[in-house]
C-alpha atoms as a PDB file:
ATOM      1  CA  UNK A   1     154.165-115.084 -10.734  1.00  0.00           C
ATOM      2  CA  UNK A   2     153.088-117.826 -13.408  1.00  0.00           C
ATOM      3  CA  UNK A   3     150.504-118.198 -15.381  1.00  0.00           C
ATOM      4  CA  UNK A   4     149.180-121.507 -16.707  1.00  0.00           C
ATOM      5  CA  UNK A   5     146.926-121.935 -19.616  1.00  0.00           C
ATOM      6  CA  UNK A   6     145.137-125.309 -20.545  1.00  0.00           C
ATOM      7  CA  UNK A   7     144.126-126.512 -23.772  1.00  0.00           C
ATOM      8  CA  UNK A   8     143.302-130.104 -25.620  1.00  0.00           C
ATOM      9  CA  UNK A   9     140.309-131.086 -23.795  1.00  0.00           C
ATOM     10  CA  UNK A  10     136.789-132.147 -26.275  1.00  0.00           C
ATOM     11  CA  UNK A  11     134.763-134.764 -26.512  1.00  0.00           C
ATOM     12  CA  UNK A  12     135.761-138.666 -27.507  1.00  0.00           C
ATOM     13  CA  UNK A  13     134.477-141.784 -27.729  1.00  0.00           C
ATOM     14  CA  UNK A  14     135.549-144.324 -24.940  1.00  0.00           C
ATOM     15  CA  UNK A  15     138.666-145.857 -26.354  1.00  0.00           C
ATOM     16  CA  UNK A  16     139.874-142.891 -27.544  1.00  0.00           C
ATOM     17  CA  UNK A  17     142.987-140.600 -27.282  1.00  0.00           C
ATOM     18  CA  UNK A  18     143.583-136.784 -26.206  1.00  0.00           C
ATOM     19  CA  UNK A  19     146.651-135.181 -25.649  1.00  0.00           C
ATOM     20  CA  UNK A  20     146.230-131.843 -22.725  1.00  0.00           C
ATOM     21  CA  UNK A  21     148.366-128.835 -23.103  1.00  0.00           C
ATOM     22  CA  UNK A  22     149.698-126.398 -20.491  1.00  0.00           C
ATOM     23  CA  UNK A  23     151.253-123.168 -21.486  1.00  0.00           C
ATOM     24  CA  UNK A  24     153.009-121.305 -18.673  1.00  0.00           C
ATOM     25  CA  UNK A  25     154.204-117.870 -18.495  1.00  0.00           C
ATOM     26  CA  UNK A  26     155.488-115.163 -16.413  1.00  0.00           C
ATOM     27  CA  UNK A  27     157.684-117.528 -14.134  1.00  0.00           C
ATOM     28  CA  UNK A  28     160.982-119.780 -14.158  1.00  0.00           C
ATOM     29  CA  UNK A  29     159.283-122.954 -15.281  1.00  0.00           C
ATOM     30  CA  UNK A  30     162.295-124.772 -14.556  1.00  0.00           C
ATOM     31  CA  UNK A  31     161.569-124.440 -10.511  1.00  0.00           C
ATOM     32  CA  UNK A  32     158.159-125.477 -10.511  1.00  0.00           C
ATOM     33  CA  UNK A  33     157.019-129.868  -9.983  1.00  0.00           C
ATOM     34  CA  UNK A  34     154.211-130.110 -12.482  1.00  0.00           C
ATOM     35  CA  UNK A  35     150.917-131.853 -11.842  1.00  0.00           C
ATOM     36  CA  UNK A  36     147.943-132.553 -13.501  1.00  0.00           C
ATOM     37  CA  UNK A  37     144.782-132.630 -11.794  1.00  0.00           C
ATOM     38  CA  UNK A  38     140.881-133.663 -12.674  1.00  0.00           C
ATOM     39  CA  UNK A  39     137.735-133.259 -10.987  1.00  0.00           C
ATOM     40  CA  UNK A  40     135.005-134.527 -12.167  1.00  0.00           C
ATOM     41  CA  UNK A  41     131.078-133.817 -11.737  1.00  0.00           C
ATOM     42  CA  UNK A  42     129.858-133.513  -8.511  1.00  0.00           C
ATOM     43  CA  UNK A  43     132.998-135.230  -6.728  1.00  0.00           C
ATOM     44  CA  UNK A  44     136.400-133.617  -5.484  1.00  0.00           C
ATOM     45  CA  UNK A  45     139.572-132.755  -7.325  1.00  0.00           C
ATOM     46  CA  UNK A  46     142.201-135.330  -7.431  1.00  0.00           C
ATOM     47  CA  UNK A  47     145.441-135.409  -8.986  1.00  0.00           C
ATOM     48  CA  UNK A  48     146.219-137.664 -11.908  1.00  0.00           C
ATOM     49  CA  UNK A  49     149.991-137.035 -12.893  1.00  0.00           C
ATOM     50  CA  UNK A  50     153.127-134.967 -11.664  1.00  0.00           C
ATOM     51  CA  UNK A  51     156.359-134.424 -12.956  1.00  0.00           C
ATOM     52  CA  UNK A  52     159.750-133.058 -11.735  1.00  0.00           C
ATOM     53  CA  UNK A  53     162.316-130.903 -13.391  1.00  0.00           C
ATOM     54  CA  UNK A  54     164.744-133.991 -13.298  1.00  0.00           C
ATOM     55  CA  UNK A  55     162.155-135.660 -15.190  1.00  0.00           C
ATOM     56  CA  UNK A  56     160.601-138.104 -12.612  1.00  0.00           C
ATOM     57  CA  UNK A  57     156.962-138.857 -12.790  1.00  0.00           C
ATOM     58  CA  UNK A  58     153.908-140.229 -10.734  1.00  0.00           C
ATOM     59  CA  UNK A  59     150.519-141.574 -11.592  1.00  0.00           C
ATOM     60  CA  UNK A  60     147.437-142.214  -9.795  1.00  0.00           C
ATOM     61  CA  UNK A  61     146.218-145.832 -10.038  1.00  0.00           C
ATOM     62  CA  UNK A  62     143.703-144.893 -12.023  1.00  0.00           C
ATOM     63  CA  UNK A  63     145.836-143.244 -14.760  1.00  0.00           C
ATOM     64  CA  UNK A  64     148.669-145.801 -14.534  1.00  0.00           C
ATOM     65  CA  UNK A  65     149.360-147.809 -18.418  1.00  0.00           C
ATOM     66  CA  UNK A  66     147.276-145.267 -20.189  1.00  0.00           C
ATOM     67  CA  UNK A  67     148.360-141.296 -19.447  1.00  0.00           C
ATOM     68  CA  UNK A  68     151.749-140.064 -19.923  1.00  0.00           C
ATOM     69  CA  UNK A  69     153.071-136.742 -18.832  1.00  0.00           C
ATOM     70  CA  UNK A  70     155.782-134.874 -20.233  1.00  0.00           C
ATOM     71  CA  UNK A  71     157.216-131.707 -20.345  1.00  0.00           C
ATOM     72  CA  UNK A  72     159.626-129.505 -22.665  1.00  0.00           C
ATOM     73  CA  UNK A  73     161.423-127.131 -20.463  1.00  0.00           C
ATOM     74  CA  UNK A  74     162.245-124.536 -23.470  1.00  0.00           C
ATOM     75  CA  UNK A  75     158.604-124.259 -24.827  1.00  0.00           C
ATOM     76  CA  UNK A  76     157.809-124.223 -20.749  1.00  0.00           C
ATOM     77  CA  UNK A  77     154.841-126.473 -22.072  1.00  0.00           C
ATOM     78  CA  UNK A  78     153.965-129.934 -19.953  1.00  0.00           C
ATOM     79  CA  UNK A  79     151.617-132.140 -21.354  1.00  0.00           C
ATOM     80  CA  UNK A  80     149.548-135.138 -20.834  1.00  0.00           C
ATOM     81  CA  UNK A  81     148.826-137.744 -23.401  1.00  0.00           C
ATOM     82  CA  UNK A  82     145.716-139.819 -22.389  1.00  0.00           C
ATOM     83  CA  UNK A  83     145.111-143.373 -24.569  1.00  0.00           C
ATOM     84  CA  UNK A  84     142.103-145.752 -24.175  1.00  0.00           C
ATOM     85  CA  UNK A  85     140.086-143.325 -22.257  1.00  0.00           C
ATOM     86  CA  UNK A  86     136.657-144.435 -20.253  1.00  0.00           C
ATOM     87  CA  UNK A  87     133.509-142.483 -19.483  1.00  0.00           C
ATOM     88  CA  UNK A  88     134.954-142.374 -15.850  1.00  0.00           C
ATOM     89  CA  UNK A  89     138.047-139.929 -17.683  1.00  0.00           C
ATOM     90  CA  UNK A  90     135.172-137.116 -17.716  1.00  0.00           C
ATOM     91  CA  UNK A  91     136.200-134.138 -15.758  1.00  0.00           C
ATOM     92  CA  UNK A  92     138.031-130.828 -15.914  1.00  0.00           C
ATOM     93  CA  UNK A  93     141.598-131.125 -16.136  1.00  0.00           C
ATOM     94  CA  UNK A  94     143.969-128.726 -14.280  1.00  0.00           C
ATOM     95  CA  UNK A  95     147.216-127.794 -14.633  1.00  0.00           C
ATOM     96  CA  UNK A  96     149.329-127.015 -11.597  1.00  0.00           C
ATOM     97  CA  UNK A  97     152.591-125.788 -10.503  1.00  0.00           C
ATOM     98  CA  UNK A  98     153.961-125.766  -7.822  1.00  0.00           C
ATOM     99  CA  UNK A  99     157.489-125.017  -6.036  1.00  0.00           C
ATOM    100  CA  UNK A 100     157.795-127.556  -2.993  1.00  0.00           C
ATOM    101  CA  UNK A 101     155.245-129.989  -0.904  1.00  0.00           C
ATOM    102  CA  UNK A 102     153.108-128.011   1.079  1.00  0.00           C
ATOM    103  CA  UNK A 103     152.241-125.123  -1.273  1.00  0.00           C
ATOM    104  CA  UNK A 104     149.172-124.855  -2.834  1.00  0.00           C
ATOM    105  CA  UNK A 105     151.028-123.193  -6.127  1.00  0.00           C
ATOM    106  CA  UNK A 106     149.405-121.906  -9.392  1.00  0.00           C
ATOM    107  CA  UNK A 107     146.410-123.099 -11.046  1.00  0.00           C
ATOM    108  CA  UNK A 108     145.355-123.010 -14.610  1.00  0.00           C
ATOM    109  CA  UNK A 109     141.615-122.304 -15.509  1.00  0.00           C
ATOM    110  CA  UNK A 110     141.145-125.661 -16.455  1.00  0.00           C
ATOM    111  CA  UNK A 111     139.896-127.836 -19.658  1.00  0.00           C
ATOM    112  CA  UNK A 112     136.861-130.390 -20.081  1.00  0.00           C
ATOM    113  CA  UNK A 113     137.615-133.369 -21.732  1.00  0.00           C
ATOM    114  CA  UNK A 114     133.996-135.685 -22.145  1.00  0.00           C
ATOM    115  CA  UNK A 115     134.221-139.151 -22.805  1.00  0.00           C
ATOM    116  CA  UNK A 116     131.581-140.958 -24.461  1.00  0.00           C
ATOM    117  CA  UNK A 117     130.056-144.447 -24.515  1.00  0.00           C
END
């Protein structure tokens, strides 16, 4: 139904900045809450950001002050801007959409984004 492609992720130095992509396609972007998710090694996926279509956002604790996430309806793009990153940033970072609580919705492939010391 949609199809969500990730892109932005590399390696930076702690303190750093990188701004993650996701492309969807192949779906009315407009109905789907967007999230972004990160697991990193060895320890469960968690999610780090979400935003509606009315344009109201959540943060984890963890990503509160630093990550922003955003979305442009027409490009059906959302991103996430992430500023003075740490070595604990270091996962893969997934997009997700999703229609309503309760529903596991679509996942992108995912991107690695390595922070160094």
């Amino acid at each position: 139904q949609v199809q969500l492609v990730e892109s932005g992720g590399g390696l930076v130095q702690s303190g750093g900045s990188l701004r993650l992509t996701c492309e969807a396609s192949g779906g009315i972007f407009e109905f789907y809450t967007m999230s972004w998710y990160r697991q990193p090694p060895g320890k469960q996926r968690e999610v780090v950001a979400g935003i509606t279509n009315g344009g109201s956002t959540n943060y984890a604790d963890s990503a509160k002050g630093r990550f922003t996430i955003s979305r442009d309806n027409v490009k059906k793009t959302t991103y996430l801007q992430m500023n003075s990153l740490k070595p604990e940033d270091t996962a893969v970072y997934y997009c997700n959409a999703r229609v309503s609580t309760g529903t596991s919705g679509f996942w992108g492939r995912g991107t690695q984004v390595t922070v160094s010391s």
